[in-house]
PDB file of N, CA and C in Angstrom:
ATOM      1  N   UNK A   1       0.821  -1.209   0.000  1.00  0.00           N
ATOM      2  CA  UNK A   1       0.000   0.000   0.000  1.00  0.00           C
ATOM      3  C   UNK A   1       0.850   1.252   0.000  1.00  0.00           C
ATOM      4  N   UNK A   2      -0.099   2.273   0.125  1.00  0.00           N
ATOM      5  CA  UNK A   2       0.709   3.737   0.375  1.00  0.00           C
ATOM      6  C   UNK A   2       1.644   3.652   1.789  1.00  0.00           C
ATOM      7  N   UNK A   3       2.772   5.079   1.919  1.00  0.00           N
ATOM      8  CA  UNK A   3       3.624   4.972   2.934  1.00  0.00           C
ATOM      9  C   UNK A   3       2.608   5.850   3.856  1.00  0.00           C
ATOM     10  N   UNK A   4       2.619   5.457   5.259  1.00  0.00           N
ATOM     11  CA  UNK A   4       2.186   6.111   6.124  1.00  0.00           C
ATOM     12  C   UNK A   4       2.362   7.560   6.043  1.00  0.00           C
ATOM     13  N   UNK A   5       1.674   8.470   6.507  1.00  0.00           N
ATOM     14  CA  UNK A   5       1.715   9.881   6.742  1.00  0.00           C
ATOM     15  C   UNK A   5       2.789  10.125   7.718  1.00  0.00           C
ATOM     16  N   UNK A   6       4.173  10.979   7.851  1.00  0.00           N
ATOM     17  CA  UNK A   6       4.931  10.803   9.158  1.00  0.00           C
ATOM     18  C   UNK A   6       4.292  12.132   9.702  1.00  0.00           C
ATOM     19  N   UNK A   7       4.638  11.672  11.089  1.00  0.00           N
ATOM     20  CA  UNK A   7       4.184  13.332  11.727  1.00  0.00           C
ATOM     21  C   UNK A   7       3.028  13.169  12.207  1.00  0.00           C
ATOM     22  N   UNK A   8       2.408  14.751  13.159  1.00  0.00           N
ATOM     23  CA  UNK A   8       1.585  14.745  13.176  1.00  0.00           C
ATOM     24  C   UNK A   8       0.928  15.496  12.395  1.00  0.00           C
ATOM     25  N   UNK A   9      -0.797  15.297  12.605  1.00  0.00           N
ATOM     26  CA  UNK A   9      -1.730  16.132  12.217  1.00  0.00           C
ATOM     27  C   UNK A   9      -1.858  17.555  12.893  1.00  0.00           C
ATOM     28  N   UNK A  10      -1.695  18.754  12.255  1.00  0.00           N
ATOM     29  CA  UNK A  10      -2.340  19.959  13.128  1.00  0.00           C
ATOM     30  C   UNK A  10      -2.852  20.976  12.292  1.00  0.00           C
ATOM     31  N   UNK A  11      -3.575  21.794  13.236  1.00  0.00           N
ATOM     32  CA  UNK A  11      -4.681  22.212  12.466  1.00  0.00           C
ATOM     33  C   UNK A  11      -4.504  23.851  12.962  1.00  0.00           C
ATOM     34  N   UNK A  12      -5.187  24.800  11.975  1.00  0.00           N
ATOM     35  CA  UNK A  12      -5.683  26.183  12.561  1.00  0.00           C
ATOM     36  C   UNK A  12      -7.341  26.456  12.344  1.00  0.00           C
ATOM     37  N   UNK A  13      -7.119  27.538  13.300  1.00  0.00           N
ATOM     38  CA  UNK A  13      -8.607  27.648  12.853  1.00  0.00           C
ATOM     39  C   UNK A  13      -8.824  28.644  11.807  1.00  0.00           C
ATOM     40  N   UNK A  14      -9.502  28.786  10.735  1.00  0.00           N
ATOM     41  CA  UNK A  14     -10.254  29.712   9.923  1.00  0.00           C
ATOM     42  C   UNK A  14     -11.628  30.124  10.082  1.00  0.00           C
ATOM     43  N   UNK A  15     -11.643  31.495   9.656  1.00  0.00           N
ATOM     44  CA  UNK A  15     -13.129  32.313   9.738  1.00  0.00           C
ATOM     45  C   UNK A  15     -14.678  31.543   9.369  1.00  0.00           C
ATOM     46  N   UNK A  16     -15.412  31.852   9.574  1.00  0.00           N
ATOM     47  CA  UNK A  16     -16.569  31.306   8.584  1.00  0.00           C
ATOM     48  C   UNK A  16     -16.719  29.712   8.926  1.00  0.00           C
ATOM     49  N   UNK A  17     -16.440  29.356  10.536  1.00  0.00           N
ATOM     50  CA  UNK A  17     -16.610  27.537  10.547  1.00  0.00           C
ATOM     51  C   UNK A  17     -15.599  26.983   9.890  1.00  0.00           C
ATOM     52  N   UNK A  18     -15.080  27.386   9.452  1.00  0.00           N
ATOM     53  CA  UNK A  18     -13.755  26.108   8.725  1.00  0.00           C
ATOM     54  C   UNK A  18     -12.442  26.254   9.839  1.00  0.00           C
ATOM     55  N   UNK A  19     -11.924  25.138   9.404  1.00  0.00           N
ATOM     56  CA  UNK A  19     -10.254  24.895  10.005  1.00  0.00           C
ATOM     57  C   UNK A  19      -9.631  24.614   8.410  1.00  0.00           C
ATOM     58  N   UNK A  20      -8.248  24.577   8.791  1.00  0.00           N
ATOM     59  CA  UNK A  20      -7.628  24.252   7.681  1.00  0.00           C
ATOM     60  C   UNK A  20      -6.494  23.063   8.496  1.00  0.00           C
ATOM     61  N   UNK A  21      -6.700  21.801   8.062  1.00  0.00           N
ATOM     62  CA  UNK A  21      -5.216  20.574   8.512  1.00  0.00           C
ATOM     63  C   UNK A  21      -4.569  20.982   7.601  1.00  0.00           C
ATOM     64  N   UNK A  22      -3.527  20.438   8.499  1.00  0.00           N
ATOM     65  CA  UNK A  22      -1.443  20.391   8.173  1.00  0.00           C
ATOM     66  C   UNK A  22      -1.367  19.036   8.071  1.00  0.00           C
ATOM     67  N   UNK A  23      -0.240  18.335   7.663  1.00  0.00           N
ATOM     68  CA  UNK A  23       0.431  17.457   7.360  1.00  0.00           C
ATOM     69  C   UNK A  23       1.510  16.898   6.728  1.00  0.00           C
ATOM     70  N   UNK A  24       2.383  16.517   6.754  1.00  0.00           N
ATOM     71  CA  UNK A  24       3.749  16.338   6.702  1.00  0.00           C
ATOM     72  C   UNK A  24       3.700  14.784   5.094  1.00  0.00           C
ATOM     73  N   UNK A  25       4.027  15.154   4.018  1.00  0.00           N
ATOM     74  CA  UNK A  25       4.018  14.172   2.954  1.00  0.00           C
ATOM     75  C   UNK A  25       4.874  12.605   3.469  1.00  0.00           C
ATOM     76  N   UNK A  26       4.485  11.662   3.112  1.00  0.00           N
ATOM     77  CA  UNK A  26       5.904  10.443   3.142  1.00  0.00           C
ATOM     78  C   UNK A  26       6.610  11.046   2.390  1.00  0.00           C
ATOM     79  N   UNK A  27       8.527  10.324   2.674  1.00  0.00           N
ATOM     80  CA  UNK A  27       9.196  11.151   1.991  1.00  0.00           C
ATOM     81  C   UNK A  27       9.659  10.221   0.805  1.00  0.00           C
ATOM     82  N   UNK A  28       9.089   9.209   0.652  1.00  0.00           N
ATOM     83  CA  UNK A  28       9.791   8.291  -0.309  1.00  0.00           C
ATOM     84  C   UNK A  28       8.594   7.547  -0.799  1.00  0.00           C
ATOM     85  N   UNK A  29       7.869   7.670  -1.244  1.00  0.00           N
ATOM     86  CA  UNK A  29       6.059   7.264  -1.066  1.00  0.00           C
ATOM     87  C   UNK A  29       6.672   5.955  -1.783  1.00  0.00           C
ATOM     88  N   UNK A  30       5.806   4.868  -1.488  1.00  0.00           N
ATOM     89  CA  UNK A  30       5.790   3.504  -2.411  1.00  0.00           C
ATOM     90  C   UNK A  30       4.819   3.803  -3.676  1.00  0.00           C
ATOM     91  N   UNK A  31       5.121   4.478  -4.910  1.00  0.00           N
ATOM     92  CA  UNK A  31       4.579   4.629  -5.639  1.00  0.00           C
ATOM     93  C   UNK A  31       3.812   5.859  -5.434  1.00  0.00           C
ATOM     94  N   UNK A  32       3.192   7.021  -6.621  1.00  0.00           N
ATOM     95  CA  UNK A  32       2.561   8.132  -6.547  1.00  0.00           C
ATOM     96  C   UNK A  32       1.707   7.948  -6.299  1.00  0.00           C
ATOM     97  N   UNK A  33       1.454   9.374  -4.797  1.00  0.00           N
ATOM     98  CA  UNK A  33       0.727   9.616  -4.360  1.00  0.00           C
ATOM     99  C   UNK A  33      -0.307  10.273  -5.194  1.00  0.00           C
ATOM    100  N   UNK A  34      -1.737   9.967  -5.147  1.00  0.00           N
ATOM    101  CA  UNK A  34      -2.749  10.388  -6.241  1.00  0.00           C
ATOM    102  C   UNK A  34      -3.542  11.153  -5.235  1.00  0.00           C
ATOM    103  N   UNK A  35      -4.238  10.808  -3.941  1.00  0.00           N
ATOM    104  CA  UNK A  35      -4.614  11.594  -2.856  1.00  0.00           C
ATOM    105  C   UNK A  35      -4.475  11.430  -1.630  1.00  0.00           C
ATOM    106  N   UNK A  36      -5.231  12.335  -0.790  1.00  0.00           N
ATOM    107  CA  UNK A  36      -4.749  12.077   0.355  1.00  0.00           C
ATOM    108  C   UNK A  36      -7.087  12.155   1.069  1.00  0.00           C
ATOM    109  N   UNK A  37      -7.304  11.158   1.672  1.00  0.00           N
ATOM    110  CA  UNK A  37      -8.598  11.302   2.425  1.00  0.00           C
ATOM    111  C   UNK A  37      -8.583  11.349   3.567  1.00  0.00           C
ATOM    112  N   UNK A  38      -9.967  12.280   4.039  1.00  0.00           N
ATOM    113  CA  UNK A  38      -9.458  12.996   5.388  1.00  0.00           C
ATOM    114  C   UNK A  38     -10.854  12.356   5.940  1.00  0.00           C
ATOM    115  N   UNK A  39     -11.094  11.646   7.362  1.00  0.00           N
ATOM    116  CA  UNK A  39     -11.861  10.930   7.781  1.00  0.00           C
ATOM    117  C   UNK A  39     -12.569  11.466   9.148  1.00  0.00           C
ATOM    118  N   UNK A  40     -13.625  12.522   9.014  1.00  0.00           N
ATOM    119  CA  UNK A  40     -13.628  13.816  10.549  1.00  0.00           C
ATOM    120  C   UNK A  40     -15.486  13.658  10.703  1.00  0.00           C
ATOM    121  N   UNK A  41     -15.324  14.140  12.321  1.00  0.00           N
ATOM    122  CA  UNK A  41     -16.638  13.932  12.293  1.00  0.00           C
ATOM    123  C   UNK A  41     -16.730  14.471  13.507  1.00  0.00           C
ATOM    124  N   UNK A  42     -18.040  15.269  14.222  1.00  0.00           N
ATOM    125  CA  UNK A  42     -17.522  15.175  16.192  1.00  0.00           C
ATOM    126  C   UNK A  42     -18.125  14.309  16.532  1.00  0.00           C
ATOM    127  N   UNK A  43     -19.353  13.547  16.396  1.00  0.00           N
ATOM    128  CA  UNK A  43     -19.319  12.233  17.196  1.00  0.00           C
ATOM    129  C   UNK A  43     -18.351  11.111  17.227  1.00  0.00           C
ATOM    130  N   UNK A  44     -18.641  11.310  15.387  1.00  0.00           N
ATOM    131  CA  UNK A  44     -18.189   9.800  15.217  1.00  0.00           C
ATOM    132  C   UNK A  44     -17.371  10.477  13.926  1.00  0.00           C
ATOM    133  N   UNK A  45     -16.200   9.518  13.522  1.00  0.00           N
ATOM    134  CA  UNK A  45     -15.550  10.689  11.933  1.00  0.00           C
ATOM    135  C   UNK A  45     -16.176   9.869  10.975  1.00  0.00           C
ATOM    136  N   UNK A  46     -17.713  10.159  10.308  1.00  0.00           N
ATOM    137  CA  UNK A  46     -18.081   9.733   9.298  1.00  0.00           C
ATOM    138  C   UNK A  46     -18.236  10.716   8.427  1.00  0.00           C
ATOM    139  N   UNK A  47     -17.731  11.474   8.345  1.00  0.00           N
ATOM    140  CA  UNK A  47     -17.696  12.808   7.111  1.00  0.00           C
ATOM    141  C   UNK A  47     -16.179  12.417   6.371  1.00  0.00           C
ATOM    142  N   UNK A  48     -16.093  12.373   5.232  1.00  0.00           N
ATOM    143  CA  UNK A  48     -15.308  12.089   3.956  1.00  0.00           C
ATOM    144  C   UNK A  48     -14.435  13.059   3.203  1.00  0.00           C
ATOM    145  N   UNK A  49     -13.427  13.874   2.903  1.00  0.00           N
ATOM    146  CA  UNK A  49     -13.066  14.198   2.103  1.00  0.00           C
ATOM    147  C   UNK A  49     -11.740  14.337   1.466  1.00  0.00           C
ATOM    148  N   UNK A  50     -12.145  14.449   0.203  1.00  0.00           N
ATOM    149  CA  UNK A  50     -10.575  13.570  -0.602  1.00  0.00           C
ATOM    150  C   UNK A  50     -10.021  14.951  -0.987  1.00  0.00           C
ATOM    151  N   UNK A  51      -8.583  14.879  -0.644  1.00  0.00           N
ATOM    152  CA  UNK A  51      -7.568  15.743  -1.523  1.00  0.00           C
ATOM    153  C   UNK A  51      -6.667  15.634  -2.229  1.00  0.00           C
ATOM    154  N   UNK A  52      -6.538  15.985  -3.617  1.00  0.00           N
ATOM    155  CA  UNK A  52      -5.838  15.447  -4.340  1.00  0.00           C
ATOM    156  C   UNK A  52      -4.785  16.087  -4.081  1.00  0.00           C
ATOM    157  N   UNK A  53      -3.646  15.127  -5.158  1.00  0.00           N
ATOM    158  CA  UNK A  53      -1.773  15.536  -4.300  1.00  0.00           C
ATOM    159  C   UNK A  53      -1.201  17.197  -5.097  1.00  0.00           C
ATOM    160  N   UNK A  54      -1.989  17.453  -5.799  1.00  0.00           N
ATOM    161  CA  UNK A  54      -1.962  18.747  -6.964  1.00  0.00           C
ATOM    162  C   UNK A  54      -2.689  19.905  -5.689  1.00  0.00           C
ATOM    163  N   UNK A  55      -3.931  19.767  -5.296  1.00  0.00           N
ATOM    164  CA  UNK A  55      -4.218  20.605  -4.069  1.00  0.00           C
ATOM    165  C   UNK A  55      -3.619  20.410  -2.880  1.00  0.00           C
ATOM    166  N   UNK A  56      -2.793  19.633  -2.225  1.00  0.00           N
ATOM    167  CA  UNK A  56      -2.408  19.337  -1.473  1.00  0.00           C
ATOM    168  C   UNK A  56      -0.653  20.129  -1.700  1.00  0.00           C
ATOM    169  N   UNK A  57      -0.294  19.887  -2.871  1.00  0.00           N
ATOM    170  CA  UNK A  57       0.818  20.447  -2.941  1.00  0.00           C
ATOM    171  C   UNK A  57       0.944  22.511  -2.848  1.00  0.00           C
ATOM    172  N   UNK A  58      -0.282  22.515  -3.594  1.00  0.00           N
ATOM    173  CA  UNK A  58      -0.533  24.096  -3.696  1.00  0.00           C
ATOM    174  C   UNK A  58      -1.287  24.729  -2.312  1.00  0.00           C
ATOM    175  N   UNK A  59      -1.608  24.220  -1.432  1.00  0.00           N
ATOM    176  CA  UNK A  59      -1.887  24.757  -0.306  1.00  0.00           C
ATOM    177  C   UNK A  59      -1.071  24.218   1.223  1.00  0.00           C
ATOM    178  N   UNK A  60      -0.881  23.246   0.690  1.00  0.00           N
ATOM    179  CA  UNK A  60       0.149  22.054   1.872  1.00  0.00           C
ATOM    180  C   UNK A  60      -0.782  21.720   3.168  1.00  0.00           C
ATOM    181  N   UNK A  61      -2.199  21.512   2.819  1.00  0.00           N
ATOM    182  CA  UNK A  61      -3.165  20.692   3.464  1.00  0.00           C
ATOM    183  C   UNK A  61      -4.560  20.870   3.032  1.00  0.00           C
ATOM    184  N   UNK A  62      -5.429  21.003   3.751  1.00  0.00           N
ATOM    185  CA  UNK A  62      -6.528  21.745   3.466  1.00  0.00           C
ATOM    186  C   UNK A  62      -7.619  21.973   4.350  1.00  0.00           C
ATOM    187  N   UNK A  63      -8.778  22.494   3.536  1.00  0.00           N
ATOM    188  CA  UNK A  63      -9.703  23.490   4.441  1.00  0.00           C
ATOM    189  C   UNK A  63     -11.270  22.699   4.745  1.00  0.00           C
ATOM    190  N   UNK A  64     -11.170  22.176   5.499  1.00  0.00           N
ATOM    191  CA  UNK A  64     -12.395  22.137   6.462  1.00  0.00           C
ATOM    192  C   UNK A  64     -13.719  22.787   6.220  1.00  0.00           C
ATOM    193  N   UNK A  65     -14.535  23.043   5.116  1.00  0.00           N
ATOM    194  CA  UNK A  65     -15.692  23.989   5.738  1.00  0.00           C
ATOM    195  C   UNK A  65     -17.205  23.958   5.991  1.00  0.00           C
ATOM    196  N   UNK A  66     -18.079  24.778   6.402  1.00  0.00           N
ATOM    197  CA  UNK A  66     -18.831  24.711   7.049  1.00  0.00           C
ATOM    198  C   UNK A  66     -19.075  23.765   7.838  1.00  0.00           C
ATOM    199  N   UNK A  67     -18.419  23.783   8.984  1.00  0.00           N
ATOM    200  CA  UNK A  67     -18.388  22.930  10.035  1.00  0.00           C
ATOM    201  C   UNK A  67     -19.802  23.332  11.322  1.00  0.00           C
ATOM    202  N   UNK A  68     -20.225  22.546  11.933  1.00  0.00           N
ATOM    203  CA  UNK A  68     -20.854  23.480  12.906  1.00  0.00           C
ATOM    204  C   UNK A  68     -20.278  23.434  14.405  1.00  0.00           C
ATOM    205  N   UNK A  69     -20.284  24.287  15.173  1.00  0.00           N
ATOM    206  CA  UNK A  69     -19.945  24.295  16.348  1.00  0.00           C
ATOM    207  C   UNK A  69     -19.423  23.248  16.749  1.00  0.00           C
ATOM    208  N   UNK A  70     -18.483  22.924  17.818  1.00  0.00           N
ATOM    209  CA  UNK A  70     -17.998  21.593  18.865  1.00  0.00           C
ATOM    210  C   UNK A  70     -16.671  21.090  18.730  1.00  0.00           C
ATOM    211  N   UNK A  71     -16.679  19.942  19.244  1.00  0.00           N
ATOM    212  CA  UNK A  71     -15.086  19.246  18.817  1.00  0.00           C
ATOM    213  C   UNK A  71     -15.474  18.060  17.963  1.00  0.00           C
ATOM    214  N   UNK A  72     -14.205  18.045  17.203  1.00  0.00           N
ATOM    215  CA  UNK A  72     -13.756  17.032  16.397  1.00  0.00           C
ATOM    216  C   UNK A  72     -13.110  16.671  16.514  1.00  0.00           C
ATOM    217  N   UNK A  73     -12.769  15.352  15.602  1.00  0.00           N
ATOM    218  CA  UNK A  73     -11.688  14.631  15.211  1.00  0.00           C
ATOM    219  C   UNK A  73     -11.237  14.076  13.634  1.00  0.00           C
ATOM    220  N   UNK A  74     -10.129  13.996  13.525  1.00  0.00           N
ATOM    221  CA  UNK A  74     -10.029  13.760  12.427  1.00  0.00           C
ATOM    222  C   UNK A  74      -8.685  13.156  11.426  1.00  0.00           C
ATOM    223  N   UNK A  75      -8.674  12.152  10.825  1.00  0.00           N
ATOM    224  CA  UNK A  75      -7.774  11.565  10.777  1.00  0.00           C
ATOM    225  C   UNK A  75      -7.654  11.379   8.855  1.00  0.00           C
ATOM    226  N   UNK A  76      -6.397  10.618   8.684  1.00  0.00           N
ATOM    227  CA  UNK A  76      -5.809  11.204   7.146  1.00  0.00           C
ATOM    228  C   UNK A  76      -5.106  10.192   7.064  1.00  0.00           C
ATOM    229  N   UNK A  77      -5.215   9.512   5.547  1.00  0.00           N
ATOM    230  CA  UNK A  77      -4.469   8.205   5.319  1.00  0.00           C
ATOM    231  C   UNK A  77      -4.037   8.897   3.580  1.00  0.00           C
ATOM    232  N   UNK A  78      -2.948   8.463   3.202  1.00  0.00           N
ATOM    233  CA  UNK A  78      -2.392   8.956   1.706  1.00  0.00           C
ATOM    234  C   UNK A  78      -3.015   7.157   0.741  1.00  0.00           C
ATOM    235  N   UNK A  79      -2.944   7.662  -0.280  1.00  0.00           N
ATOM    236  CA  UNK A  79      -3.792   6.961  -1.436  1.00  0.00           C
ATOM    237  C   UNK A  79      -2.721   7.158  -2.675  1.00  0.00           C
ATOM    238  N   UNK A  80      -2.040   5.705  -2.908  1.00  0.00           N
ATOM    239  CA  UNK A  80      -1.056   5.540  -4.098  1.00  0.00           C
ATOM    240  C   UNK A  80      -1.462   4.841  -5.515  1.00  0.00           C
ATOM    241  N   UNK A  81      -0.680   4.642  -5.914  1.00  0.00           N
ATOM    242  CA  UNK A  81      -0.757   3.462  -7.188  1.00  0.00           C
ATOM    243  C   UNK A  81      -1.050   2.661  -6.390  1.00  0.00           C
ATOM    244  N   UNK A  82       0.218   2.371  -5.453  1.00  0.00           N
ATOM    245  CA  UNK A  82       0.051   1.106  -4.640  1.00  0.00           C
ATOM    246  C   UNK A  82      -1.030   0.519  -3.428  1.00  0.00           C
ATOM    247  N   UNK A  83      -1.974   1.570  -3.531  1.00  0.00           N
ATOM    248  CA  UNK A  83      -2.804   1.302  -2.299  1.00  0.00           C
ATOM    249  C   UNK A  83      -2.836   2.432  -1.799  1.00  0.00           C
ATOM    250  N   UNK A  84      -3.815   1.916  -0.461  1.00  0.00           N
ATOM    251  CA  UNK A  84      -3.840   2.777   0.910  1.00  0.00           C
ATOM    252  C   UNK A  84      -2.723   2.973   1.904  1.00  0.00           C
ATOM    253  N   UNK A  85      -2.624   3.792   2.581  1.00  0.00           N
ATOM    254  CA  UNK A  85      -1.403   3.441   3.557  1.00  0.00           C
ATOM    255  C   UNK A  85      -2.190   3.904   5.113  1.00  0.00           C
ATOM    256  N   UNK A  86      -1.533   3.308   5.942  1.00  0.00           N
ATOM    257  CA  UNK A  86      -2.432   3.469   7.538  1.00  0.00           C
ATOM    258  C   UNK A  86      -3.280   4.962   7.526  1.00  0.00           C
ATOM    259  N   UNK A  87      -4.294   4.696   8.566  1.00  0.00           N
ATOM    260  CA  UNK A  87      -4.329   6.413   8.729  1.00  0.00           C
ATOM    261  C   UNK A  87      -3.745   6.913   9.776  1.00  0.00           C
ATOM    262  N   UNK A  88      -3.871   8.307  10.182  1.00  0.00           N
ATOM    263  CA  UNK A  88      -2.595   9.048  10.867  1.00  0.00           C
ATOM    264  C   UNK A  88      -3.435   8.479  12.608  1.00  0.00           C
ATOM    265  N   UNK A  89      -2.778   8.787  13.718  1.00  0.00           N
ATOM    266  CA  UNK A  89      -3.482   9.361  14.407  1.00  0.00           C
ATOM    267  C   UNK A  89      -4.786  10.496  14.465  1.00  0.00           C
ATOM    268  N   UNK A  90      -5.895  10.259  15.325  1.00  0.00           N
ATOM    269  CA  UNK A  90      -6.480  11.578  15.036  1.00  0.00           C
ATOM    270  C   UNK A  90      -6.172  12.674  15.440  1.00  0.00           C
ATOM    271  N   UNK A  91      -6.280  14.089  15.368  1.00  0.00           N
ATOM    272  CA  UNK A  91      -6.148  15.050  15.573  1.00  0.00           C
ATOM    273  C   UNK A  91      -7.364  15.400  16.222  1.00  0.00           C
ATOM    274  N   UNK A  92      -7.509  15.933  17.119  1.00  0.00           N
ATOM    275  CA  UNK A  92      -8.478  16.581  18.045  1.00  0.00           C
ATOM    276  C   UNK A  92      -8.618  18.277  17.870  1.00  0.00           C
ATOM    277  N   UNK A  93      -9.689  18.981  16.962  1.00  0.00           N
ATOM    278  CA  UNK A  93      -9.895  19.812  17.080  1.00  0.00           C
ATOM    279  C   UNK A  93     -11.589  20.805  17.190  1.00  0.00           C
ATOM    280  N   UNK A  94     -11.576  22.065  17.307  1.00  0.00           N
ATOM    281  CA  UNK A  94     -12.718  22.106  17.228  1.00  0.00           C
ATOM    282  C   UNK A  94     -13.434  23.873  16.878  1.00  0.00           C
ATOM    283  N   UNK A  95     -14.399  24.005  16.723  1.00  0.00           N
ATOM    284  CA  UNK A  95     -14.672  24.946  16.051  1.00  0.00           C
ATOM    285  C   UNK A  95     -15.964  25.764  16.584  1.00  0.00           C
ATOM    286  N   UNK A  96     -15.431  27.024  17.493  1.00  0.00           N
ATOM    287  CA  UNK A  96     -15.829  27.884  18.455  1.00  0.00           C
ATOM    288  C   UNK A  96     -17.556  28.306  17.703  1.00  0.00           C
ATOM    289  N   UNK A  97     -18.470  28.274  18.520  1.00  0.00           N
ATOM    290  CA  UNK A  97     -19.487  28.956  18.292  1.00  0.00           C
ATOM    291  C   UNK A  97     -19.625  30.515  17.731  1.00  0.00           C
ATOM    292  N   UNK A  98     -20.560  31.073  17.120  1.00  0.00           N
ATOM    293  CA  UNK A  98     -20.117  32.556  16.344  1.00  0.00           C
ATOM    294  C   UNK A  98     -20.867  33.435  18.190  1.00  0.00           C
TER     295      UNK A  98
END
């Protein structure tokens, strides 16, 4: 499969309900990386979204949005030729009421 994500996950917060995650690339990937899916939710992380390695390269993570109020979590596995690779730890964050 894909090489694990090294590092951790971290995050800022942005205006308007969004955060934006960080993350650190493998440095030797087993084959090209095509995306990276991000697995977040505050109960439970059943919310989905994929970033490709072209947006990922031009922003060096990405943006979270319309989130509603509370804490989250949220976790990130890279997507190769070769497969999946683990997902990260989660990251624990969360997103202040207006």
């Amino acid at each position: 499969g894909a090489d694990d994500i090294p590092g951790p996950v971290t995050w800022e917060p942005r205006p308007e309900n969004s955060i934006f995650l960080k993350w650190p690339e493998p440095e030797n990937p087993n084959g090209l990386i095509l995306m990276y899916e991000i697995k977040y939710g505050s109960q439970v992380e059943d919310q989905r979204e994929c970033v490709s390695r072209q947006e990922y390269r031009k922003y060096g993570g990405a943006k979270l949005n319309r989130l509603n109020p509370g804490n989250y979590t949220a976790r990130i596995q890279a997507t190769s030729l070769s497969g999946n690779g683990s997902w990260t730890e989660p990251v624990f964050f969360y997103v202040q009421a207006k």
